[in-house]
C-alpha atoms as a PDB file:
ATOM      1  CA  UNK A   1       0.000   0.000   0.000  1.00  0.00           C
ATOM      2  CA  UNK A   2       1.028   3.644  -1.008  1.00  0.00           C
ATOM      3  CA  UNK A   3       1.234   6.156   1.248  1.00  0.00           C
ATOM      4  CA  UNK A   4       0.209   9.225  -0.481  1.00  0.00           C
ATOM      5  CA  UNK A   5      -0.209  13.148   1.022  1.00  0.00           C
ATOM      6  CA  UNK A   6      -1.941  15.729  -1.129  1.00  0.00           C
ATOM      7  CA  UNK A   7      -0.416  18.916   0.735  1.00  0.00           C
ATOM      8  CA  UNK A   8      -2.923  21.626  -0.395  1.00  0.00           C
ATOM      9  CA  UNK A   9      -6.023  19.542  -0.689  1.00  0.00           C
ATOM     10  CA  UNK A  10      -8.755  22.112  -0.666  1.00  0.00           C
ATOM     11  CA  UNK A  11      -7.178  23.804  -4.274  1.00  0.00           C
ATOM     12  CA  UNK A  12      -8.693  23.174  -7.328  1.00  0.00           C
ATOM     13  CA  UNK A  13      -5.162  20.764  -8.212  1.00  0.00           C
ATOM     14  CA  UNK A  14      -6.010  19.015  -4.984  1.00  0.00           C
ATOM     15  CA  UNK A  15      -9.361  18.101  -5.337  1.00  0.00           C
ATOM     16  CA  UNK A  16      -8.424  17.132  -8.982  1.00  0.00           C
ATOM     17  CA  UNK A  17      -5.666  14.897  -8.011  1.00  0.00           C
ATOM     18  CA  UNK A  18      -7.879  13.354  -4.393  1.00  0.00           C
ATOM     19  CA  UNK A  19     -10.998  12.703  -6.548  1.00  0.00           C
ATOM     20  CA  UNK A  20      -8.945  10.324  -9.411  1.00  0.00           C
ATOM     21  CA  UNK A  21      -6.865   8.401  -6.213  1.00  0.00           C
ATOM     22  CA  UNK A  22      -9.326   8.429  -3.631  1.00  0.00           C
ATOM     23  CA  UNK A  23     -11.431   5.201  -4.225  1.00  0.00           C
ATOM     24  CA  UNK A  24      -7.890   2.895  -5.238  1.00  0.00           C
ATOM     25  CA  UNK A  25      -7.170   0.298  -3.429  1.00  0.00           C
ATOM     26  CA  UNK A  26      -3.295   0.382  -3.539  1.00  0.00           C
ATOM     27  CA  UNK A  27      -2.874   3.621  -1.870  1.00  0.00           C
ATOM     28  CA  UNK A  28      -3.552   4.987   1.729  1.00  0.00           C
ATOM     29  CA  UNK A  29      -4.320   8.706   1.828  1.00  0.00           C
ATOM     30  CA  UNK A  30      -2.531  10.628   4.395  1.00  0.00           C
ATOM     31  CA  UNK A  31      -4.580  13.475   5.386  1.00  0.00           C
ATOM     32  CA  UNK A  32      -4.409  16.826   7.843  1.00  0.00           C
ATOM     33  CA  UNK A  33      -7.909  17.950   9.599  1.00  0.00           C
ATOM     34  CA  UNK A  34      -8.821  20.930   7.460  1.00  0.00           C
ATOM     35  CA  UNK A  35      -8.336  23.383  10.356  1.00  0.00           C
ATOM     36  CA  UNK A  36      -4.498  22.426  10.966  1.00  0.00           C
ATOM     37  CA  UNK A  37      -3.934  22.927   6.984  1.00  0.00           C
ATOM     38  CA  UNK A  38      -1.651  25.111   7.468  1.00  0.00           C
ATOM     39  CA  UNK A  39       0.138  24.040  10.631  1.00  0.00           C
ATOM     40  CA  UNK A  40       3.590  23.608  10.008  1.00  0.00           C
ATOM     41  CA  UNK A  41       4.274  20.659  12.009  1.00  0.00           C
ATOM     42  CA  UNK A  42       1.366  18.458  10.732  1.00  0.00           C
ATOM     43  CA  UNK A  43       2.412  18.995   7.504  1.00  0.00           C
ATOM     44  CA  UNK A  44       5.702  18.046   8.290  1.00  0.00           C
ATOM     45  CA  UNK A  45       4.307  14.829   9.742  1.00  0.00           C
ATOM     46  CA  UNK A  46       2.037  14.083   7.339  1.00  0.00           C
ATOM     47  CA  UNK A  47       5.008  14.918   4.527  1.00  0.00           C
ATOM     48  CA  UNK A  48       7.504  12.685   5.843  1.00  0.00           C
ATOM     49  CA  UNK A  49       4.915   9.561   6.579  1.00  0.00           C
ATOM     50  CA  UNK A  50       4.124   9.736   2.786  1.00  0.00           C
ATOM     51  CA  UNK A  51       5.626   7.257   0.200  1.00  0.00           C
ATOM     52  CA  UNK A  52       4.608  10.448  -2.695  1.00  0.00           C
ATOM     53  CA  UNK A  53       3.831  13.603  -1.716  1.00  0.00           C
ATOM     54  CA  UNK A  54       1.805  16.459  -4.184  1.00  0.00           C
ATOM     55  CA  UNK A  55       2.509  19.996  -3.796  1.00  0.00           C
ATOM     56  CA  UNK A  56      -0.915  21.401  -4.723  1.00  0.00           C
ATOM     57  CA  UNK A  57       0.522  25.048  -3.540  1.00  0.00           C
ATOM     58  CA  UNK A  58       1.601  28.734  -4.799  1.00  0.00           C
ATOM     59  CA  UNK A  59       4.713  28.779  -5.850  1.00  0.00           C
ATOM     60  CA  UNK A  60       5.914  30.544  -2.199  1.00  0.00           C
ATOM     61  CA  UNK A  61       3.922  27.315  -0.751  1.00  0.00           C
ATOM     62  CA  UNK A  62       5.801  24.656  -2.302  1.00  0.00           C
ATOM     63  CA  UNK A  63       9.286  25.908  -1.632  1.00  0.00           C
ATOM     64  CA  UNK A  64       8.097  26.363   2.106  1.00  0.00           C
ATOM     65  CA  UNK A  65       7.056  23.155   2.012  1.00  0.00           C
ATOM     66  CA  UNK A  66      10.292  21.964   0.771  1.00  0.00           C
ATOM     67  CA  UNK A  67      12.193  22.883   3.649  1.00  0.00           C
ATOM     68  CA  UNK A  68       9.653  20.546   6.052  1.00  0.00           C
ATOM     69  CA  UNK A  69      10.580  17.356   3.531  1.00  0.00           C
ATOM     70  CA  UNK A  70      13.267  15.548   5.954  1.00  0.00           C
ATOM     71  CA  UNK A  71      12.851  11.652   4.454  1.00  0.00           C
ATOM     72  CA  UNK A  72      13.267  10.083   1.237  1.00  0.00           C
ATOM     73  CA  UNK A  73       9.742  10.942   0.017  1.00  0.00           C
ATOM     74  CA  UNK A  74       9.008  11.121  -3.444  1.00  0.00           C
ATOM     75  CA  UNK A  75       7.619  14.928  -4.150  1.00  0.00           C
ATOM     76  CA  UNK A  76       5.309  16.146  -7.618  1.00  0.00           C
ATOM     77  CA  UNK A  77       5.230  19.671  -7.492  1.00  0.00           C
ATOM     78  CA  UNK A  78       2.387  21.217  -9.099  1.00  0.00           C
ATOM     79  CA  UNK A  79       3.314  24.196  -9.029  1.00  0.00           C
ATOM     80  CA  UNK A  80       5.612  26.688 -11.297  1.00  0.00           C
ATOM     81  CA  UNK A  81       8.299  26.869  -8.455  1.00  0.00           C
ATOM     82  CA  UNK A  82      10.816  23.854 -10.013  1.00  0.00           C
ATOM     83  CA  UNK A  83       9.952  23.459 -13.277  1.00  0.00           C
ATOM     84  CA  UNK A  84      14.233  24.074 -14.175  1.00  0.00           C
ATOM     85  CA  UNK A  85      15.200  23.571 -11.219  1.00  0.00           C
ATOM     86  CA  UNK A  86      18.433  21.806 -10.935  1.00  0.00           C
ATOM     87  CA  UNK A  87      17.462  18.418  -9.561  1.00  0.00           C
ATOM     88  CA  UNK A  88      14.167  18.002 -10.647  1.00  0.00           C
ATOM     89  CA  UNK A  89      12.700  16.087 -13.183  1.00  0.00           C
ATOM     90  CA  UNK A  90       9.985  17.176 -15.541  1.00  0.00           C
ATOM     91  CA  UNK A  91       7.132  15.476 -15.590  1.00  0.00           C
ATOM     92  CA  UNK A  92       5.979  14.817 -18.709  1.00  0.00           C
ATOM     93  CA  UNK A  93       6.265  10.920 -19.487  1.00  0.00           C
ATOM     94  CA  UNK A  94       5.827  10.993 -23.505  1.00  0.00           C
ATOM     95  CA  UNK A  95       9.114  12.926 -24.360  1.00  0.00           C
ATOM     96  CA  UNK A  96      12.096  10.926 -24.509  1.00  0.00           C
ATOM     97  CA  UNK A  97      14.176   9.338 -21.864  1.00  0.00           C
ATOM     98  CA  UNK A  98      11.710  11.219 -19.373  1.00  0.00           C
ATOM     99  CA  UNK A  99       9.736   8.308 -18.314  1.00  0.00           C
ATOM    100  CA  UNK A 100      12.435   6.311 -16.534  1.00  0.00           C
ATOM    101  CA  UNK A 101      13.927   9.480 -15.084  1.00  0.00           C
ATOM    102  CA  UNK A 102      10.312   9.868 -13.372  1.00  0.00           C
ATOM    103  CA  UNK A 103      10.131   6.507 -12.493  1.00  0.00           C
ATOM    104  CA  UNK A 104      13.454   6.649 -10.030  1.00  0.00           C
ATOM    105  CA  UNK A 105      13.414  10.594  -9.427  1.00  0.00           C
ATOM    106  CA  UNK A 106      12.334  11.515  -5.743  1.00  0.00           C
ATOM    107  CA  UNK A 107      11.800  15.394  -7.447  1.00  0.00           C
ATOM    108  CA  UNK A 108       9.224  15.463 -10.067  1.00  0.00           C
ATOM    109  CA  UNK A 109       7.924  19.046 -11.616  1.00  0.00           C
ATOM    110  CA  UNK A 110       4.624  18.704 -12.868  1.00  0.00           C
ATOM    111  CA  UNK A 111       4.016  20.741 -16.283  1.00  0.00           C
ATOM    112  CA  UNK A 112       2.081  23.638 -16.447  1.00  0.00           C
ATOM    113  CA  UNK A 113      -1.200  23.768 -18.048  1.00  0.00           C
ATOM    114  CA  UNK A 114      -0.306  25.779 -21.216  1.00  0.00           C
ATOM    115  CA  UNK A 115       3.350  25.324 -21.226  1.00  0.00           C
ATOM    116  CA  UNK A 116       2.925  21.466 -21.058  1.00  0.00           C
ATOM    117  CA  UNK A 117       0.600  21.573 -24.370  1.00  0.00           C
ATOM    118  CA  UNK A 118       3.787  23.948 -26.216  1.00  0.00           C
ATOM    119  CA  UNK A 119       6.582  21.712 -24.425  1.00  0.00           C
ATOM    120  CA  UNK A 120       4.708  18.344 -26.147  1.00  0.00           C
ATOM    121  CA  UNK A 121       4.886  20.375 -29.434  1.00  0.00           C
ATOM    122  CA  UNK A 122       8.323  21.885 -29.519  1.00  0.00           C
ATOM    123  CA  UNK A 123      10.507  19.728 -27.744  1.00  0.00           C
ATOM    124  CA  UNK A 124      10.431  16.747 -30.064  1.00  0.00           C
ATOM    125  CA  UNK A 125      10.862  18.999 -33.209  1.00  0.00           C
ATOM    126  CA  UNK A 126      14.176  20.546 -31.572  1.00  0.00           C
ATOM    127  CA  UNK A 127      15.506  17.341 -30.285  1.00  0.00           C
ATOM    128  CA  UNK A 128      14.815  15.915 -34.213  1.00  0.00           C
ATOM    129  CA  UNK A 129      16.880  18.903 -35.763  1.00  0.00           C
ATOM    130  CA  UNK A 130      13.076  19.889 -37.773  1.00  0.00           C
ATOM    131  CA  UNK A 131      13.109  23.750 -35.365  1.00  0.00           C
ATOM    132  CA  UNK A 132      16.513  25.166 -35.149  1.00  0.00           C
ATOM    133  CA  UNK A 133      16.615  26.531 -31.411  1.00  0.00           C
ATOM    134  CA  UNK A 134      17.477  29.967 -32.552  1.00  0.00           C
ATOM    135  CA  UNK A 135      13.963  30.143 -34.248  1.00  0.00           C
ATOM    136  CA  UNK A 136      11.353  32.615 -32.648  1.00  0.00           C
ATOM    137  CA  UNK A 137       8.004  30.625 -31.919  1.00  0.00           C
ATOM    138  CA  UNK A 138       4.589  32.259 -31.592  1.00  0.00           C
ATOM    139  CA  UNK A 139       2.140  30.430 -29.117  1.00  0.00           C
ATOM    140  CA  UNK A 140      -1.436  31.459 -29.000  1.00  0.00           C
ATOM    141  CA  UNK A 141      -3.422  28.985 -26.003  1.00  0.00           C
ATOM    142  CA  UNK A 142      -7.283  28.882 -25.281  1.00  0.00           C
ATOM    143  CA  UNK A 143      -8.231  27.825 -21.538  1.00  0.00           C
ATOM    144  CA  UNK A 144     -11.438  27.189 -19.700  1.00  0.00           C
ATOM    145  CA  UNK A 145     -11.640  29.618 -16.645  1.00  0.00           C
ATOM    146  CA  UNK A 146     -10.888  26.958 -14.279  1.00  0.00           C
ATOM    147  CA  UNK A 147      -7.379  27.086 -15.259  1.00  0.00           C
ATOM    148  CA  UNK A 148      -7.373  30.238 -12.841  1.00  0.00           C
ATOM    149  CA  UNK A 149      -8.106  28.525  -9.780  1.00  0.00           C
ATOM    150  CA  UNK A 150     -10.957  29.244  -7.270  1.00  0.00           C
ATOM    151  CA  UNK A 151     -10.869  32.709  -7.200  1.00  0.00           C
ATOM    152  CA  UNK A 152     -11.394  32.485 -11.281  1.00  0.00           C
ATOM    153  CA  UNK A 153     -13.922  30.106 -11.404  1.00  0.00           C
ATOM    154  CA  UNK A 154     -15.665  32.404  -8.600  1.00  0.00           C
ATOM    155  CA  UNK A 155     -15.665  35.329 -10.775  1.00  0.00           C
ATOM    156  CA  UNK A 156     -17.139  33.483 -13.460  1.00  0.00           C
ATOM    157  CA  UNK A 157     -20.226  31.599 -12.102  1.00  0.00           C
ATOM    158  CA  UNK A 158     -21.110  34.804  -9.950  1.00  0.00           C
ATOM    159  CA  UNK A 159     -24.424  35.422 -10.487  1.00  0.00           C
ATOM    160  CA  UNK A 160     -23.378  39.541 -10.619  1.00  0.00           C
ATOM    161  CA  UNK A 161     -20.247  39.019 -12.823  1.00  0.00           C
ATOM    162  CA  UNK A 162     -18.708  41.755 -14.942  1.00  0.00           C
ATOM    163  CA  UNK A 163     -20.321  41.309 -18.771  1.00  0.00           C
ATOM    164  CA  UNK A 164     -16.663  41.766 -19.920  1.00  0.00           C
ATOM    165  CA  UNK A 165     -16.431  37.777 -18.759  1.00  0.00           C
ATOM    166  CA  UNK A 166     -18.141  36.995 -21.995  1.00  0.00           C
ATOM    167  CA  UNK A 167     -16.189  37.428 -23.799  1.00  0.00           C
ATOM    168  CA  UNK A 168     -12.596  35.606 -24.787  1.00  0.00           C
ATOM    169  CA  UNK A 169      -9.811  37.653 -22.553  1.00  0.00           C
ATOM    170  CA  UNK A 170      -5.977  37.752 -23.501  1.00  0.00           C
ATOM    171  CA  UNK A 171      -4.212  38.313 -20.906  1.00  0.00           C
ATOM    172  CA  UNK A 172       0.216  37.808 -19.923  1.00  0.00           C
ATOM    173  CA  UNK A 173       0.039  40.985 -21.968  1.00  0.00           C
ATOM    174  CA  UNK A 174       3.460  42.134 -20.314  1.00  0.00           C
ATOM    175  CA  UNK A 175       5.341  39.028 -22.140  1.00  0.00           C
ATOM    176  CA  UNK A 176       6.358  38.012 -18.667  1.00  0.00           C
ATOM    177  CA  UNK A 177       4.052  35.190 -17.760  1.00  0.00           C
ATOM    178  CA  UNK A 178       5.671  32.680 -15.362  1.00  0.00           C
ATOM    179  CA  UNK A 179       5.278  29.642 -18.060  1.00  0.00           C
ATOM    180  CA  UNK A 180       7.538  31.458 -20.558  1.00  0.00           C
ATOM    181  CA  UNK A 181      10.698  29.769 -17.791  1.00  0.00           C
ATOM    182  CA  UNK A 182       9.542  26.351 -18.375  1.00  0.00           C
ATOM    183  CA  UNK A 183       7.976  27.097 -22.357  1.00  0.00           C
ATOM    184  CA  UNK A 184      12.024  28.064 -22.994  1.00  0.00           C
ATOM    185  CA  UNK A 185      14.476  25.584 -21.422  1.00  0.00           C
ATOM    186  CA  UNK A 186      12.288  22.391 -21.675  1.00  0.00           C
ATOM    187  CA  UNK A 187      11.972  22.525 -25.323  1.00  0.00           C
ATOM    188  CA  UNK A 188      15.449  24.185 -25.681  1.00  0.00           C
ATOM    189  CA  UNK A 189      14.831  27.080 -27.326  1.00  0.00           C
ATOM    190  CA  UNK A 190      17.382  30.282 -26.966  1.00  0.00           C
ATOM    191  CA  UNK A 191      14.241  32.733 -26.746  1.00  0.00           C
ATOM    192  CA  UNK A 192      11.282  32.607 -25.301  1.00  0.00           C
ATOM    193  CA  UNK A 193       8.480  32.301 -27.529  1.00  0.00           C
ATOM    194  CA  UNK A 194       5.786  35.041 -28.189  1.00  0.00           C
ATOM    195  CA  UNK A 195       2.905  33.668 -25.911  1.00  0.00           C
ATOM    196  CA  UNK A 196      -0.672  34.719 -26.188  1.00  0.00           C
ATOM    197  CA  UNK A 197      -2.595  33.245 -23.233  1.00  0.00           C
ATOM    198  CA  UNK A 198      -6.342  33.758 -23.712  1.00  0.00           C
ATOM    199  CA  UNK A 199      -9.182  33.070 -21.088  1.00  0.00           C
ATOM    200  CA  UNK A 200     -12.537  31.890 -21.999  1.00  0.00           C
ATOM    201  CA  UNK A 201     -15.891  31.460 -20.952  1.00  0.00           C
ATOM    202  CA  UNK A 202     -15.962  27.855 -20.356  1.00  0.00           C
ATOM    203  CA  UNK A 203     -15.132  25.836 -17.699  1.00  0.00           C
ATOM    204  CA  UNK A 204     -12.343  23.826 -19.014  1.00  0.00           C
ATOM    205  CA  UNK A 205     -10.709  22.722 -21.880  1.00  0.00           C
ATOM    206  CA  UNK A 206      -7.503  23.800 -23.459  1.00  0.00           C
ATOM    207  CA  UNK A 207      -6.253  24.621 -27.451  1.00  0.00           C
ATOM    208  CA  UNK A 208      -2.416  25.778 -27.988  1.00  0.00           C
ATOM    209  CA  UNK A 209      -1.095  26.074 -30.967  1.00  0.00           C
ATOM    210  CA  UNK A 210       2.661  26.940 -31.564  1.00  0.00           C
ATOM    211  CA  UNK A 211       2.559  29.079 -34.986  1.00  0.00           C
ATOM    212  CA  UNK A 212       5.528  28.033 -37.860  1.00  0.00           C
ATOM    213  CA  UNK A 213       6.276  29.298 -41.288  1.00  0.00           C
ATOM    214  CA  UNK A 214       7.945  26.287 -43.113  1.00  0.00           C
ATOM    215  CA  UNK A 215      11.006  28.170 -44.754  1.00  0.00           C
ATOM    216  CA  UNK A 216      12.225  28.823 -41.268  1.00  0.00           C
ATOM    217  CA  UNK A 217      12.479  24.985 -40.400  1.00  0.00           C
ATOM    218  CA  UNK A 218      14.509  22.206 -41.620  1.00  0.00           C
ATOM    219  CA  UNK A 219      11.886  20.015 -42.950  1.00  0.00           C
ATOM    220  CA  UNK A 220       8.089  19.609 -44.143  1.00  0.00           C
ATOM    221  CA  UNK A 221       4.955  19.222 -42.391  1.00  0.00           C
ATOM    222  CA  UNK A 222       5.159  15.606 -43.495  1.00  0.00           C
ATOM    223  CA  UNK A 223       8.649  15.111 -41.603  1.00  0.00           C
ATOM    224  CA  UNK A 224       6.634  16.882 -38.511  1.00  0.00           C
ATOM    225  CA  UNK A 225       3.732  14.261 -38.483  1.00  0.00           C
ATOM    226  CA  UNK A 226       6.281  11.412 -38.618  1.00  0.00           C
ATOM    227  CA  UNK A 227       8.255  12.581 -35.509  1.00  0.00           C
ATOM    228  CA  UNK A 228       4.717  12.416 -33.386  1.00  0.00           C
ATOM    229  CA  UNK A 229       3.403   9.443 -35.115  1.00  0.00           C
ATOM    230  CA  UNK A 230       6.354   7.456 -33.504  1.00  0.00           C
ATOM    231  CA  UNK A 231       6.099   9.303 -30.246  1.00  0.00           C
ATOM    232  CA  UNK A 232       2.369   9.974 -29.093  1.00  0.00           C
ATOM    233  CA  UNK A 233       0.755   6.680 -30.203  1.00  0.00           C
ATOM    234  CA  UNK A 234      -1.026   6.846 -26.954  1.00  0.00           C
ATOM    235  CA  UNK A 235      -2.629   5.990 -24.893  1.00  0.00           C
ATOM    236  CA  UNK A 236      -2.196   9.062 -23.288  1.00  0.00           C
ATOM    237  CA  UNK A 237      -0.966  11.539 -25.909  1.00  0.00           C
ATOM    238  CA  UNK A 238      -2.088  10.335 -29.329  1.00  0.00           C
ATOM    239  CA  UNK A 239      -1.495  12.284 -33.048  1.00  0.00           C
ATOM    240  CA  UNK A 240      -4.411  12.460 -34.362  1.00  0.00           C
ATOM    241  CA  UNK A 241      -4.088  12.955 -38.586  1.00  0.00           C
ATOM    242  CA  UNK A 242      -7.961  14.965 -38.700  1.00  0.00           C
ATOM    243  CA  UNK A 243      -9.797  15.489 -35.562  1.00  0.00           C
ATOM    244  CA  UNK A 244     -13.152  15.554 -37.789  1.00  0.00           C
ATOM    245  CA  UNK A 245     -14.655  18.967 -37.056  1.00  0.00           C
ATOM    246  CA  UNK A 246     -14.974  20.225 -40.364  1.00  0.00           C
ATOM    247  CA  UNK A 247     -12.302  22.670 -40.154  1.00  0.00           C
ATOM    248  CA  UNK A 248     -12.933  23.355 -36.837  1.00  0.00           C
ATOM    249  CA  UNK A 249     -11.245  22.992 -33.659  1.00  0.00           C
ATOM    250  CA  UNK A 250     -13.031  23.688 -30.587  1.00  0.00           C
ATOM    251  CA  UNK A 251     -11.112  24.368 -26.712  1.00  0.00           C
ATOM    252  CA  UNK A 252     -13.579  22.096 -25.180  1.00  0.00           C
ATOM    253  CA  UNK A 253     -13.106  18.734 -26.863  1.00  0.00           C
ATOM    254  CA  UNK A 254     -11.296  17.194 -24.761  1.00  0.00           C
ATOM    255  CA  UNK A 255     -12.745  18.575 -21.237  1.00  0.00           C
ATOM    256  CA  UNK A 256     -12.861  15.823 -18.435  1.00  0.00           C
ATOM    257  CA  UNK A 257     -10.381  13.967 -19.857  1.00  0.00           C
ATOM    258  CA  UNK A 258      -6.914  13.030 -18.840  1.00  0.00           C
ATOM    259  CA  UNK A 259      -5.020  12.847 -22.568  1.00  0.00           C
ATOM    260  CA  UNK A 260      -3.854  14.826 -25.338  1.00  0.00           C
ATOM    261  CA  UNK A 261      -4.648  14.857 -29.162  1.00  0.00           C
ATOM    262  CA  UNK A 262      -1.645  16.195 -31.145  1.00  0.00           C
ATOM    263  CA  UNK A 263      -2.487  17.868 -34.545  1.00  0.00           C
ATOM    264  CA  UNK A 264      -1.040  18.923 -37.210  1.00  0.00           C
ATOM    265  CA  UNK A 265      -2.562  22.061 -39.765  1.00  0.00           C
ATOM    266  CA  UNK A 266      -1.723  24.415 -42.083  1.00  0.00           C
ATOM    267  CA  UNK A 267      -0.260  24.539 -45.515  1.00  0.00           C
ATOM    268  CA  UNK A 268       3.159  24.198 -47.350  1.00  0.00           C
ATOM    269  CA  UNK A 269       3.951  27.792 -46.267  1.00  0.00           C
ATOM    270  CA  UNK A 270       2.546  28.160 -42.647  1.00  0.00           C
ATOM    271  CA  UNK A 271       1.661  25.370 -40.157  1.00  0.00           C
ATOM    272  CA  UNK A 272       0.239  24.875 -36.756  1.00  0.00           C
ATOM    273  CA  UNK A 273       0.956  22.540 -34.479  1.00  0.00           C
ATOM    274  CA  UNK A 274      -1.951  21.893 -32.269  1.00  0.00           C
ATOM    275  CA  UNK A 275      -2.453  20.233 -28.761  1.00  0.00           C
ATOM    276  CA  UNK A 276      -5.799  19.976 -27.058  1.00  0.00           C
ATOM    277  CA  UNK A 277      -6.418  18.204 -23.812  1.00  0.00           C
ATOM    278  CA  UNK A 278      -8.096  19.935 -20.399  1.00  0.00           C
ATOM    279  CA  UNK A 279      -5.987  22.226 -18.403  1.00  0.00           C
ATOM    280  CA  UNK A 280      -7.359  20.175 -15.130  1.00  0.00           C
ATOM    281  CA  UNK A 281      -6.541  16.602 -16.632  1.00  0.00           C
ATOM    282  CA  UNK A 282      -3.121  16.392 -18.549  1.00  0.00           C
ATOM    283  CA  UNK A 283      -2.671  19.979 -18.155  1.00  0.00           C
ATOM    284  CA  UNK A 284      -2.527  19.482 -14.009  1.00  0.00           C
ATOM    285  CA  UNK A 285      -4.226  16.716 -12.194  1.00  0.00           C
ATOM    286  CA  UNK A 286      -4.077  14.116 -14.913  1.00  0.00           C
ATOM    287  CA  UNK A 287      -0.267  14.464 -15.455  1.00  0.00           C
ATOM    288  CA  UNK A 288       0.445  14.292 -11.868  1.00  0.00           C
ATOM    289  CA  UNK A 289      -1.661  11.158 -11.129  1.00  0.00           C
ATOM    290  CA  UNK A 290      -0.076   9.183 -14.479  1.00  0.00           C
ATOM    291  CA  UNK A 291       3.501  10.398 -12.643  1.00  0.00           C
ATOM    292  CA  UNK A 292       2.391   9.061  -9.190  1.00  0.00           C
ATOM    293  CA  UNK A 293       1.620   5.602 -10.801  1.00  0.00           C
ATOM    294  CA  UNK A 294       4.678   5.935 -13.315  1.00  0.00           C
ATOM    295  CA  UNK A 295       7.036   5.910  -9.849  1.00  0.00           C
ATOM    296  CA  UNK A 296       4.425   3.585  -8.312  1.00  0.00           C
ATOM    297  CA  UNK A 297       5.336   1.253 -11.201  1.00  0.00           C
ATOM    298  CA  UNK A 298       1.565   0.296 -11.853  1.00  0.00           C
ATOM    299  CA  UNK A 299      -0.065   1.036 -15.361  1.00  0.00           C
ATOM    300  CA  UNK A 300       0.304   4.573 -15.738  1.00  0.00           C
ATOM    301  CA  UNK A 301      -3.334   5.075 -17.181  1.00  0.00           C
ATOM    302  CA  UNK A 302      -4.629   3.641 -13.930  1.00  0.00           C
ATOM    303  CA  UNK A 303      -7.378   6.080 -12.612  1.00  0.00           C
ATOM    304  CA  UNK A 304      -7.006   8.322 -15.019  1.00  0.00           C
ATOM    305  CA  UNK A 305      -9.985   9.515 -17.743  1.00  0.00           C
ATOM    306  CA  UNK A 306      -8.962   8.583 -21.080  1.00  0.00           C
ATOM    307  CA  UNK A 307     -11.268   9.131 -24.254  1.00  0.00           C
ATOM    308  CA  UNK A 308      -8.889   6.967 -26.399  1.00  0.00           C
ATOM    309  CA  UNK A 309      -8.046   7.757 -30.288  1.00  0.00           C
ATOM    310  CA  UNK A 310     -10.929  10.137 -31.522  1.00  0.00           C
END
């Protein structure tokens, strides 16, 4: 039996991650009353009795938290604080050599919601040589309003909320978001891309698309499909050749689901490279469940919500 701690239950993350483990049989949930949530020494307790611990925290949160980790638990971080941090893994299984690295790392940084969509897009192209690193990438990424927590999600099912809510927001406007870190050095890129978060009316759901203009890479649209045919064949993250919309793409496809559908559009001269999946499933909660049973060394799918192949 797996002892498992969700430190920062009551978050949106949290209750994500507690409602996919909580009826398993192989794991033991460590919990803290509610009321002591944010007593230091019952989290320490409760931290160092765990097998795997999630950090379900602000950034601030998960560092503190951290420094109360004294035994040889295994930690997923949730949160943006150690994406590139020296000594932590990232979490996402499907790019290469990162699955066994999970499997015996103690230190495990979970993606972030939009940045893990643009990682799964970029990363294998400049591993295969197809986007030089140099190259400047555009990333434009739809997202359900739960992707902003509970304070978000408030906002937006208040029965008085601002009409501007209607309406599709862009926001990060300053070019300074705190995914544009992790959107840089996973994929190894020199610059950070141009990234155009937008906020929708819709619970959840997510659409990024990294935009490309074909003279600036070394290799065809063709070449591109190959290098994710080989590598998402599922049954997680799966390329999908025409998701059957009729030139249409919508945000929400993939909502309460814990995989990703890889596409690939365009023309000869400009392409987009597509990933949809929900920001709660394989964008957060999803992703750090299939880690938990990936160092658990059960079937990685297990409790997780997978459509399969559309």
């Amino acid at each position: 039996m797996t002892k498992v701690f969700i430190d920062g239950s009551a978050g949106t993350a949290g209750l994500q991650i507690h409602e996919r483990i909580a009826r398993r049989g192989d794991i033991e949930l460590i919990t803290v009353p509610y009321e002591m949530r944010h007593d230091l020494d019952a989290r320490r307790e409760a931290l160092n009795a765990a097998d795997i611990a999630f950090l379900c925290l602000p950034d601030e949160g998960s560092i503190e938290a951290m420094t109360l980790v004294e035994s040889g638990v295994a930690v997923i971080d949730t949160s943006t604080a150690h994406r590139t941090a020296p000594g932590w893994e990232y979490g996402f299984a499907e790019l290469a050599g990162r699955r066994e690295r999970i499997r015996t790392s103690k230190r495990i940084a979970n993606p972030g919601c939009h940045a893990g969509g643009f990682v799964a897009l970029t990363e294998p192209l400049v591993r295969a040589g197809i986007i030089p690193p140099e190259l400047g990438v555009t990333c434009f990424s739809l997202t359900g309003y739960s992707g902003g927590g509970k304070k978000m999600i408030a906002q937006y099912e208040s029965d008085e909320r601002d009409a501007l809510l209607d309406a599709p927001r862009l926001y990060g406007l300053g070019q300074q978001h705190k995914h544009l870190k992790e959107m840089t050095i996973i994929p190894g890129f020199e610059t950070p891309p141009v990234f155009c978060p937008i906020v929708a009316d819709y619970y959840s759901g997510m659409e990024t698309t990294a935009a490309l203009f074909a003279k600036d890479l070394n290799g065809t649209a063709e070449d591109i499909k190959e290098v994710y045919r080989e590598l998402y064949a599922g049954p997680v993250v799966h390329f999908e050749e025409d998701p059957g919309e009729g030139g249409l793409m919508a945000a929400s496809r993939l909502s309460g689901r814990d995989d990703m559908e890889i596409t690939v559009a365009g023309n000869d001269q400009r392409i987009l490279l597509i990933a949809r999946f929900d920001n709660l499933g394989k964008g957060a909660s999803g992703s750090a469940v299939q880690n938990m049973n990936i160092i658990m060394g059960v079937d990685e799918t297990t409790g997780l919500k997978l459509g399969g192949r559309i």
